[in-house]
PDB file of N, CA and C in Angstrom:
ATOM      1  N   UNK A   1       0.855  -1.165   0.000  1.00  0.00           N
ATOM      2  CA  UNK A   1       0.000   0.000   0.000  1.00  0.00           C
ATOM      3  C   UNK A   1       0.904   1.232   0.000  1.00  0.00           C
ATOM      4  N   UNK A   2       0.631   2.304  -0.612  1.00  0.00           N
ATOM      5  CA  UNK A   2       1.231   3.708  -0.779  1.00  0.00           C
ATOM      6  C   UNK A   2       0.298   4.563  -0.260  1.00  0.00           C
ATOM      7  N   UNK A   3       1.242   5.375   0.466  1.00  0.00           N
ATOM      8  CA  UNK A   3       0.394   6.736   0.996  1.00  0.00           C
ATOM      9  C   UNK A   3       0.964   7.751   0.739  1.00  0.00           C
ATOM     10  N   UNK A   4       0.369   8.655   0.171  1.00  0.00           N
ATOM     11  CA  UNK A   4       0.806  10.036  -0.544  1.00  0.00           C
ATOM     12  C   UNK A   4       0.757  11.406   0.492  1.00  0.00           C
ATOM     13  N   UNK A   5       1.297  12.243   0.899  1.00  0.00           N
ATOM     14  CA  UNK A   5       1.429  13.379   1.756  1.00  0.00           C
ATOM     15  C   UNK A   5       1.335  14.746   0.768  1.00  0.00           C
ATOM     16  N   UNK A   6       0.485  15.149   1.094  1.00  0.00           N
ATOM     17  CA  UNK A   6       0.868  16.661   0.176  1.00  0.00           C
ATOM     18  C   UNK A   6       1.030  17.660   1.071  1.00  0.00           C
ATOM     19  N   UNK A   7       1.715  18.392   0.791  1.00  0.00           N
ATOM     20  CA  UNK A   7       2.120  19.587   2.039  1.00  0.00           C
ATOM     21  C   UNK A   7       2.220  21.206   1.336  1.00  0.00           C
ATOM     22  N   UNK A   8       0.403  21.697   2.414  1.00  0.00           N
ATOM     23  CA  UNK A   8       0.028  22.804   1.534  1.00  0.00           C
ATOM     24  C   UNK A   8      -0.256  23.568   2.413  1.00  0.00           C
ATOM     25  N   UNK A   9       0.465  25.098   2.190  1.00  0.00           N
ATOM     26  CA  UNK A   9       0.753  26.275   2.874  1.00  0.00           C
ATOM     27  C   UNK A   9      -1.078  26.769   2.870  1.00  0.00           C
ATOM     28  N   UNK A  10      -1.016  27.729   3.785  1.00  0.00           N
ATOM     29  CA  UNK A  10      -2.053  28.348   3.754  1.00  0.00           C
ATOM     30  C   UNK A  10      -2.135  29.517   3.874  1.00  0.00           C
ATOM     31  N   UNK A  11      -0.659  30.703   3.497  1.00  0.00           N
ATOM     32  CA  UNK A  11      -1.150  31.958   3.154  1.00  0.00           C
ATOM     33  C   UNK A  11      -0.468  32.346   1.962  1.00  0.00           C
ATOM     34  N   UNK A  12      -1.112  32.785   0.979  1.00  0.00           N
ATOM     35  CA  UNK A  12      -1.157  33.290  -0.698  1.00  0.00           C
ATOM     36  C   UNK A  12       0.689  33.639  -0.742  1.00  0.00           C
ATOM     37  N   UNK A  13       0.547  33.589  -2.189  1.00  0.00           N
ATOM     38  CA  UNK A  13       1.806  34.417  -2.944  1.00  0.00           C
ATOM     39  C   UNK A  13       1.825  35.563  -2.130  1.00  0.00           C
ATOM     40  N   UNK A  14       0.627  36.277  -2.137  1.00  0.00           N
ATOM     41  CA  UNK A  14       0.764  38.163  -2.113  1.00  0.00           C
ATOM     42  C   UNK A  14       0.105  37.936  -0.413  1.00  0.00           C
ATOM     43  N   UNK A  15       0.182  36.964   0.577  1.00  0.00           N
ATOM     44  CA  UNK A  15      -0.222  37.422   2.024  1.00  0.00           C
ATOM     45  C   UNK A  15      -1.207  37.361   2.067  1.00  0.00           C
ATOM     46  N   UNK A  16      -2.124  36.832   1.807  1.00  0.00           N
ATOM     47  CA  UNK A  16      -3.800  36.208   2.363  1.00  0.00           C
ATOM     48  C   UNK A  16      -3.432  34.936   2.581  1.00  0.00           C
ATOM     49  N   UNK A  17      -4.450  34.966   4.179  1.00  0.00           N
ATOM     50  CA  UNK A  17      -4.862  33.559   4.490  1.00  0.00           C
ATOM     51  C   UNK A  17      -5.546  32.870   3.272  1.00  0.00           C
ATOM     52  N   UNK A  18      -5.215  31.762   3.286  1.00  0.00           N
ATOM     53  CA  UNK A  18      -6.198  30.957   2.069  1.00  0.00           C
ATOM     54  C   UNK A  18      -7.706  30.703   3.283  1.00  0.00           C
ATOM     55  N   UNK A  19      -8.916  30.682   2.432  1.00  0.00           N
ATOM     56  CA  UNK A  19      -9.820  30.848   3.534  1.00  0.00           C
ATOM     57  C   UNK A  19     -10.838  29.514   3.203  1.00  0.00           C
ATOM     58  N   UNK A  20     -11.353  29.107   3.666  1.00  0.00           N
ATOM     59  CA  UNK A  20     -12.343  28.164   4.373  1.00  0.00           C
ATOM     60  C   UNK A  20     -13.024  27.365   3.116  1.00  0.00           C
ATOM     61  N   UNK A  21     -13.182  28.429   1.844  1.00  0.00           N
ATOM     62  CA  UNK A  21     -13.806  27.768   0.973  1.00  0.00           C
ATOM     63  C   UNK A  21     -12.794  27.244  -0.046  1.00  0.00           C
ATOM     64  N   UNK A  22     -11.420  27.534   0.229  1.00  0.00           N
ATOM     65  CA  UNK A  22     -10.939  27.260  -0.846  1.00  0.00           C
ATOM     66  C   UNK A  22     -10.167  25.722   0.114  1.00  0.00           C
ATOM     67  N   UNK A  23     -10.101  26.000   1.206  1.00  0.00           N
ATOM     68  CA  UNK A  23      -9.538  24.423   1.976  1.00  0.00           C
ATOM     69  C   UNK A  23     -10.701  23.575   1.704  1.00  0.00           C
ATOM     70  N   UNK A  24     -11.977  23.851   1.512  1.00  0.00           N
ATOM     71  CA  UNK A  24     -13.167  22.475   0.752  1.00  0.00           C
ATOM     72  C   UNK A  24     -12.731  21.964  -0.300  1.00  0.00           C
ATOM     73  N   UNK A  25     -12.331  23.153  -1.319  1.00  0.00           N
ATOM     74  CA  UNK A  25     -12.563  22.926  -2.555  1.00  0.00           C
ATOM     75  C   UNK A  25     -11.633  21.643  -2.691  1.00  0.00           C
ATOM     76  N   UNK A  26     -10.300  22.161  -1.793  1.00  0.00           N
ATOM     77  CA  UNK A  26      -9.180  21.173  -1.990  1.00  0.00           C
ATOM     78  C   UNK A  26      -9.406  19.533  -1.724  1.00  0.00           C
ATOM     79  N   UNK A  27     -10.122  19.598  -0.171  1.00  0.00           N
ATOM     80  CA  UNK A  27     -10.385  18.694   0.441  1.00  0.00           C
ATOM     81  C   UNK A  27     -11.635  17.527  -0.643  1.00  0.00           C
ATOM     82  N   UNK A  28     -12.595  18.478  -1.603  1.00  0.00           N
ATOM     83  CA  UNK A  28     -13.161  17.635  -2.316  1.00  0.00           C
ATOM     84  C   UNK A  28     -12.732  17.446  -3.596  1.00  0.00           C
ATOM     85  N   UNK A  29     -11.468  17.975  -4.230  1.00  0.00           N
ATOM     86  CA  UNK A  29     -10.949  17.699  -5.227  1.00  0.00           C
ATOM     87  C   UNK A  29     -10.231  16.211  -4.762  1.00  0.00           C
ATOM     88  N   UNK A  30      -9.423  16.550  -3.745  1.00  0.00           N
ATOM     89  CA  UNK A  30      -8.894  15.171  -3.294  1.00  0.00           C
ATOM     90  C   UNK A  30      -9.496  13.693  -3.058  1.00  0.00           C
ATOM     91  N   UNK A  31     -10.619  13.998  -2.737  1.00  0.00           N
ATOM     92  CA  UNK A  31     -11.442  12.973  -1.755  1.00  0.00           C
ATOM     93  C   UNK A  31     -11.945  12.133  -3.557  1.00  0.00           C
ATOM     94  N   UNK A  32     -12.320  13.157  -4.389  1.00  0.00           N
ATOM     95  CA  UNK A  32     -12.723  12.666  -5.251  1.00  0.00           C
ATOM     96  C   UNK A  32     -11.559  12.044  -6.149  1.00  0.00           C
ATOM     97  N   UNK A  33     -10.745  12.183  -5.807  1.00  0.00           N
ATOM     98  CA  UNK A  33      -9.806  11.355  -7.178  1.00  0.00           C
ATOM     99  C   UNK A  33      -9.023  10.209  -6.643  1.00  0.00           C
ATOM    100  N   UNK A  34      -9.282  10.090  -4.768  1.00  0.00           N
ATOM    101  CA  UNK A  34      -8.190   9.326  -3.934  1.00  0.00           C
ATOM    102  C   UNK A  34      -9.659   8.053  -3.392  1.00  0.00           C
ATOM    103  N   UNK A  35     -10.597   8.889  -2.872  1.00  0.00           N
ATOM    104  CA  UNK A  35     -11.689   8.258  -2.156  1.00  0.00           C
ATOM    105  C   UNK A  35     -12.151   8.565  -0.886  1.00  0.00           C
ATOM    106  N   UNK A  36     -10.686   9.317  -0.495  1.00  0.00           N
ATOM    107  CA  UNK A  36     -11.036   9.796   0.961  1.00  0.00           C
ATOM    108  C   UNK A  36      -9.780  10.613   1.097  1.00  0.00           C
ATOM    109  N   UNK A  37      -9.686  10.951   2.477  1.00  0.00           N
ATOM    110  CA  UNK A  37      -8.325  11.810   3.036  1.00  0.00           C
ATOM    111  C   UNK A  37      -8.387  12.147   4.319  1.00  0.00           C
ATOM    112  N   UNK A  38      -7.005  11.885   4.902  1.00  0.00           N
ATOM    113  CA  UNK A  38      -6.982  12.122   6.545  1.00  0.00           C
ATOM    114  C   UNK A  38      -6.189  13.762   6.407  1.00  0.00           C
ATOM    115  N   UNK A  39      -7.149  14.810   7.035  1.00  0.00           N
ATOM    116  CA  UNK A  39      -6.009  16.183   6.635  1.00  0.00           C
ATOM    117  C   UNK A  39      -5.966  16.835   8.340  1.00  0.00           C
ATOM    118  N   UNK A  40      -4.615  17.351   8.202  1.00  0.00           N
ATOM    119  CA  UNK A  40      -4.956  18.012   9.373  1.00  0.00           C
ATOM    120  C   UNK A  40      -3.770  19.056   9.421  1.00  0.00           C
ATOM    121  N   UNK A  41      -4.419  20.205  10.123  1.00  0.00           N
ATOM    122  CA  UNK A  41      -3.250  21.723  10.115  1.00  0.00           C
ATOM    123  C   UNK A  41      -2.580  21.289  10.842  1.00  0.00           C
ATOM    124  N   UNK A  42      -1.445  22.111  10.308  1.00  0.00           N
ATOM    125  CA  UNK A  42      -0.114  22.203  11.504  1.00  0.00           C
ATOM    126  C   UNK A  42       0.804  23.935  10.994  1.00  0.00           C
ATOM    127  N   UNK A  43       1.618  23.618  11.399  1.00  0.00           N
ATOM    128  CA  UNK A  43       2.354  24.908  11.556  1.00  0.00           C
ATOM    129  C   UNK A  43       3.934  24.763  10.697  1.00  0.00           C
ATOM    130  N   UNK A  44       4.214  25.437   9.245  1.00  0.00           N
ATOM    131  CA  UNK A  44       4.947  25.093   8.788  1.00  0.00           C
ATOM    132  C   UNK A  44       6.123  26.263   8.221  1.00  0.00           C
ATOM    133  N   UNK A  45       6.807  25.910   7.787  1.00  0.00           N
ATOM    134  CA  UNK A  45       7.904  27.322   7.712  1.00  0.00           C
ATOM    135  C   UNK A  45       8.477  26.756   5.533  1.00  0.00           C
ATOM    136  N   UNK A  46       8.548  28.232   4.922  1.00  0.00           N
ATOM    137  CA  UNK A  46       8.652  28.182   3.463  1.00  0.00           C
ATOM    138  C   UNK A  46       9.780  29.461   3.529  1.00  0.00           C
ATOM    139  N   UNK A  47      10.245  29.069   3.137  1.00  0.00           N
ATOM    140  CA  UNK A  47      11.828  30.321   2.723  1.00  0.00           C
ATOM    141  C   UNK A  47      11.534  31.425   3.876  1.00  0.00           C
ATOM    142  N   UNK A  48      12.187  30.715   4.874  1.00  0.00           N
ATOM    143  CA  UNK A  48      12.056  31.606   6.501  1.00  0.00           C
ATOM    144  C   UNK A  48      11.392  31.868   7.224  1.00  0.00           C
ATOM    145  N   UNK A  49       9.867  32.209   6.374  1.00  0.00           N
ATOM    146  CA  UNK A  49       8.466  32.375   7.023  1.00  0.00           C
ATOM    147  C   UNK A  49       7.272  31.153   7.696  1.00  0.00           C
ATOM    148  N   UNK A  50       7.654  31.207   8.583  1.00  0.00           N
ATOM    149  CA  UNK A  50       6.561  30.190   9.253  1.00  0.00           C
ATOM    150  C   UNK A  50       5.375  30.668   8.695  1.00  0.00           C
ATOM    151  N   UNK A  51       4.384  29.914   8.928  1.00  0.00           N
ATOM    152  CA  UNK A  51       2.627  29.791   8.455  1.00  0.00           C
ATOM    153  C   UNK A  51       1.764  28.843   8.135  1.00  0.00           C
ATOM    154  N   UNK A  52       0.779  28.867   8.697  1.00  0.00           N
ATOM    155  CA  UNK A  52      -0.301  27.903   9.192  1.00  0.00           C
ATOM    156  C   UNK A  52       0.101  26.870   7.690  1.00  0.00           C
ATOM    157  N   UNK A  53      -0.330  25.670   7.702  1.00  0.00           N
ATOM    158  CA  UNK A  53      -0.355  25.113   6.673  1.00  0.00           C
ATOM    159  C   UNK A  53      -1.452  23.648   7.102  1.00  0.00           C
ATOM    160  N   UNK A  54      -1.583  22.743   6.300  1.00  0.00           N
ATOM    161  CA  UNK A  54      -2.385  21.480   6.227  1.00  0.00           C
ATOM    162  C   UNK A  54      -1.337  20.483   5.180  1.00  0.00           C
ATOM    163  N   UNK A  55      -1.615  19.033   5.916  1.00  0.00           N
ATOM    164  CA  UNK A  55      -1.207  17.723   5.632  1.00  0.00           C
ATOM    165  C   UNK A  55      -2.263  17.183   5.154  1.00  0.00           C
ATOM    166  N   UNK A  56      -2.431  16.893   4.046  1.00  0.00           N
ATOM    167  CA  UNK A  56      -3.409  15.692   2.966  1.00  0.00           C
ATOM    168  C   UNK A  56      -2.679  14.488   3.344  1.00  0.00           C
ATOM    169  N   UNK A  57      -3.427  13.368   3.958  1.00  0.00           N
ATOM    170  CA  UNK A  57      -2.764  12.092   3.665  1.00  0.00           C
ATOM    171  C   UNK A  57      -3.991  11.230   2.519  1.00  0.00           C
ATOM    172  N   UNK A  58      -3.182  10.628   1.662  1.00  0.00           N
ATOM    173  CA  UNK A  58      -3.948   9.350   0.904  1.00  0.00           C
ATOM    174  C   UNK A  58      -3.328   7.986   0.768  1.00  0.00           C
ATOM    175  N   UNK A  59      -4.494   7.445   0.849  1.00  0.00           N
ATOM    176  CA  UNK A  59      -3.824   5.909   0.217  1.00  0.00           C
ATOM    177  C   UNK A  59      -3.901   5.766  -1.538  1.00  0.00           C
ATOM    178  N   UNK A  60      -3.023   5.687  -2.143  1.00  0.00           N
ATOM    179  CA  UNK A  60      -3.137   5.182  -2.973  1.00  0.00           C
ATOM    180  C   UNK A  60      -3.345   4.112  -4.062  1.00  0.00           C
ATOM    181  N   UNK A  61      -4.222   3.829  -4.919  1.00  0.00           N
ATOM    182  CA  UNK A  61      -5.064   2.441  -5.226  1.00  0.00           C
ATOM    183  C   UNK A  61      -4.329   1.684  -6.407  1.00  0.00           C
ATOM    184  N   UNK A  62      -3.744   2.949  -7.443  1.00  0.00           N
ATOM    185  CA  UNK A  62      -3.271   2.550  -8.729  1.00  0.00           C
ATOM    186  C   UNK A  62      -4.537   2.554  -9.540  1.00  0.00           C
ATOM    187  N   UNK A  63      -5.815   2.868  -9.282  1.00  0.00           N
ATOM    188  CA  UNK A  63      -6.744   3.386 -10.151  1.00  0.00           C
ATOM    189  C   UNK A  63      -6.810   4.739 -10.183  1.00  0.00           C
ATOM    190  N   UNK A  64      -6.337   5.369  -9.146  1.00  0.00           N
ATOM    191  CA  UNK A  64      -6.316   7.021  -9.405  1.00  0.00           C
ATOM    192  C   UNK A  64      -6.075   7.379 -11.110  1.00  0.00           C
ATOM    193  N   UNK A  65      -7.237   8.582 -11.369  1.00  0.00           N
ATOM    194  CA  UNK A  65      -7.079   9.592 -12.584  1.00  0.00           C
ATOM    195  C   UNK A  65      -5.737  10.360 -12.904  1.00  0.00           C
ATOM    196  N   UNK A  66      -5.129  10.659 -12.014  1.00  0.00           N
ATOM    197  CA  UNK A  66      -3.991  11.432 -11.744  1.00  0.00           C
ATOM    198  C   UNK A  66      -2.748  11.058 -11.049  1.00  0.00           C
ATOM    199  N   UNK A  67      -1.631  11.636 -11.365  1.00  0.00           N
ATOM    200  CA  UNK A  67      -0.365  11.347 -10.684  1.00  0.00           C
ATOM    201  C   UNK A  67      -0.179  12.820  -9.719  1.00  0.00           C
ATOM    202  N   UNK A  68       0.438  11.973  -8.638  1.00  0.00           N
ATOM    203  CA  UNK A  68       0.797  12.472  -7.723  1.00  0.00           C
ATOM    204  C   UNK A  68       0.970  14.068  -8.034  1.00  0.00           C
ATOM    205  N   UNK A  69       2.000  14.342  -8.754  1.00  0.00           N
ATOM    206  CA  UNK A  69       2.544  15.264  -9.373  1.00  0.00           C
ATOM    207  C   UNK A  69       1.188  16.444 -10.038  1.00  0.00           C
ATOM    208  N   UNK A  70       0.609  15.655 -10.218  1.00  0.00           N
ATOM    209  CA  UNK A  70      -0.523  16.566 -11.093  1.00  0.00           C
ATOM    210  C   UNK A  70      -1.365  16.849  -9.652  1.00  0.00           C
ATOM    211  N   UNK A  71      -1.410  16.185  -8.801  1.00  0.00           N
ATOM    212  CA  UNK A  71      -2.475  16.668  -7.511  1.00  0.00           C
ATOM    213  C   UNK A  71      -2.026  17.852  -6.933  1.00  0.00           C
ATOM    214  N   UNK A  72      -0.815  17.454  -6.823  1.00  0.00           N
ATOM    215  CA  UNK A  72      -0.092  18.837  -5.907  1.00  0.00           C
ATOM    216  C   UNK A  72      -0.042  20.149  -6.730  1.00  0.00           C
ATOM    217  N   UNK A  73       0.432  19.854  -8.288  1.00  0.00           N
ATOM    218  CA  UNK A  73      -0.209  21.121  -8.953  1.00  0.00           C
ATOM    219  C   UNK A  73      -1.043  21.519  -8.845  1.00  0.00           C
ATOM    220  N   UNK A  74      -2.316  20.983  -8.844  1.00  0.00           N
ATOM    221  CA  UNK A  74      -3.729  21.469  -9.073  1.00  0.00           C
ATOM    222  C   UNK A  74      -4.009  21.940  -7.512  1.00  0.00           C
ATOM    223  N   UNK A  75      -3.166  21.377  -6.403  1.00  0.00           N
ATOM    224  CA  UNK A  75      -3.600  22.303  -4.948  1.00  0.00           C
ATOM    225  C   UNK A  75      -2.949  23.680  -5.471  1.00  0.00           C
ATOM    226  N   UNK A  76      -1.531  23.385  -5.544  1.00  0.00           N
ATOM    227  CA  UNK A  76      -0.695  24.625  -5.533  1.00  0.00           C
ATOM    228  C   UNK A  76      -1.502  26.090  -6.082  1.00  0.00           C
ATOM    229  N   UNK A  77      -2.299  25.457  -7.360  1.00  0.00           N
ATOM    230  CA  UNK A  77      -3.024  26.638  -8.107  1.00  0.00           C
ATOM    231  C   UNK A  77      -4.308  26.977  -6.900  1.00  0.00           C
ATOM    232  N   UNK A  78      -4.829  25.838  -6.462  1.00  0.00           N
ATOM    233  CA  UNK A  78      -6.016  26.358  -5.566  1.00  0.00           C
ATOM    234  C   UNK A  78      -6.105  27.131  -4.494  1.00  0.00           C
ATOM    235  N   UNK A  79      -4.577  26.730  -3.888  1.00  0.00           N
ATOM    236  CA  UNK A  79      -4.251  27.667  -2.690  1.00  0.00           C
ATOM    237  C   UNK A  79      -3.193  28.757  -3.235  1.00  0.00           C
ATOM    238  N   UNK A  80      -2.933  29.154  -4.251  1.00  0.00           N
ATOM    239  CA  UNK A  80      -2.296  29.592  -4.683  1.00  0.00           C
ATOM    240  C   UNK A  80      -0.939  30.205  -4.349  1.00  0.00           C
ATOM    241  N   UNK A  81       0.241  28.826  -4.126  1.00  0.00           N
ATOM    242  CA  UNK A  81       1.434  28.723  -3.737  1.00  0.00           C
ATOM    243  C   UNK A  81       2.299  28.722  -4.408  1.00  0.00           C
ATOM    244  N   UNK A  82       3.502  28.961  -4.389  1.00  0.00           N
ATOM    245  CA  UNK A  82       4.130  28.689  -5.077  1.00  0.00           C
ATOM    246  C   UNK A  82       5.008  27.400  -5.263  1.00  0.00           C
ATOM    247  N   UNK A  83       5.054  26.740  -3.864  1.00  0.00           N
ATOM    248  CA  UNK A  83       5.082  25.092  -4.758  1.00  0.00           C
ATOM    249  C   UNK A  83       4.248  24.141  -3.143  1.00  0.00           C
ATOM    250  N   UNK A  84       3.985  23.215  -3.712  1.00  0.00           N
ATOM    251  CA  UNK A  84       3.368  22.122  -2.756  1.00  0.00           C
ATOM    252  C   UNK A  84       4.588  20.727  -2.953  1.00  0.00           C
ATOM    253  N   UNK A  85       4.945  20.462  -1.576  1.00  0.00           N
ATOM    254  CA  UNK A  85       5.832  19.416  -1.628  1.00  0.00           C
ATOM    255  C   UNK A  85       4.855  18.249  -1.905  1.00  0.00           C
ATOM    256  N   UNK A  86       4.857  17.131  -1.645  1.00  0.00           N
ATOM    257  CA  UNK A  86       4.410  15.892  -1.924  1.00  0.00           C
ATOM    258  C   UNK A  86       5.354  14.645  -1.770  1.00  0.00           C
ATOM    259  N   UNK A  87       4.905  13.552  -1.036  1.00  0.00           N
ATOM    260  CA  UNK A  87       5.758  12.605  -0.514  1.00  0.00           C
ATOM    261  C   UNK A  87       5.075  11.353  -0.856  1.00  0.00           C
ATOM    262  N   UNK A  88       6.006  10.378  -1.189  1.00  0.00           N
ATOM    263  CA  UNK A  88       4.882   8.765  -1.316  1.00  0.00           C
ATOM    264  C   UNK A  88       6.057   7.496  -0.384  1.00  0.00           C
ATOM    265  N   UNK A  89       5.073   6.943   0.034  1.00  0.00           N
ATOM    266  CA  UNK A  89       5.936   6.167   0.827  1.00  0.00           C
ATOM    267  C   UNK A  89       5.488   4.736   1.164  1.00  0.00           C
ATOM    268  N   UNK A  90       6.081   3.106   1.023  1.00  0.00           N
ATOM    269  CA  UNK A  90       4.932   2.174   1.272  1.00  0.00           C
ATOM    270  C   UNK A  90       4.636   2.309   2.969  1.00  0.00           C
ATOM    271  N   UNK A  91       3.616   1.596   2.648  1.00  0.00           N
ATOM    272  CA  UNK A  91       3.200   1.418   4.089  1.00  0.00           C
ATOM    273  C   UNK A  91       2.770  -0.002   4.691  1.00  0.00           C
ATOM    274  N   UNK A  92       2.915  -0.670   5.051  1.00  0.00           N
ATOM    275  CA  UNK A  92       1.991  -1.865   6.002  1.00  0.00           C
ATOM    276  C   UNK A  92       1.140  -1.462   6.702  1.00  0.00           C
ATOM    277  N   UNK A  93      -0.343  -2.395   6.105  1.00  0.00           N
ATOM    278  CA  UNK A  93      -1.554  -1.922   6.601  1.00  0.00           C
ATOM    279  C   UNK A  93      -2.434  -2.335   5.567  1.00  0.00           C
ATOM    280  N   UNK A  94      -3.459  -2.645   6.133  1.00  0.00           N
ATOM    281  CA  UNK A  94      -5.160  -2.432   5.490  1.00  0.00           C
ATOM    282  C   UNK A  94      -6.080  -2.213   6.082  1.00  0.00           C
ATOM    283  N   UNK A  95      -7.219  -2.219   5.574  1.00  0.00           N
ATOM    284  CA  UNK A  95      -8.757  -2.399   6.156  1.00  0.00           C
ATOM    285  C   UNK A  95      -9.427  -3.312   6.591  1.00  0.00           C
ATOM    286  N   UNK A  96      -9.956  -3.304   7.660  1.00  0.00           N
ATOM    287  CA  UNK A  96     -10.326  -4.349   8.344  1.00  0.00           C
ATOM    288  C   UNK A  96     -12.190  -4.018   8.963  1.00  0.00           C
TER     289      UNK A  96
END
């Protein structure tokens, strides 16, 4: 099993908080192309500047529409960052 991390800032190019509707939008762009998602804020630092940010976790199926690479673009534009890291890693585990 693979689990994917995306790691997405939450204040703009130009200094706005990213706000409430645009963390949905993300959260249901994701949900829809993965199936689900465990997300949760934390507190992160980008070329010196600390600022609020959020962790996407997914499992990945190998039926996903999209590559990794293309998810984190399509946040990056939503929250409008200038880059979103992204991590994949196996894991041990299933559903029970």
């Amino acid at each position: 099993m693979t689990r994917l991390r995306f790691y997405v800032g939450l204040v703009t190019k130009d200094g706005r908080v990213v706000d409430k509707a645009v963390i949905e939008r993300m959260t249901q762009l994701v949900s829809q192309e993965y199936g689900g998602l465990t997300m949760y804020q934390t507190q992160g630092a980008y070329e010196g500047q600390e600022e609020p940010s959020v962790v996407i976790e997914v499992l990945e199926d190998g039926l996903n529409r999209c590559s990794a690479a293309t998810m984190a673009g399509s946040l990056r534009k939503l929250a409008d960052q200038s880059t979103v890291l992204w991590t994949r890693e196996e894991v041990a585990g299933g559903f029970v």
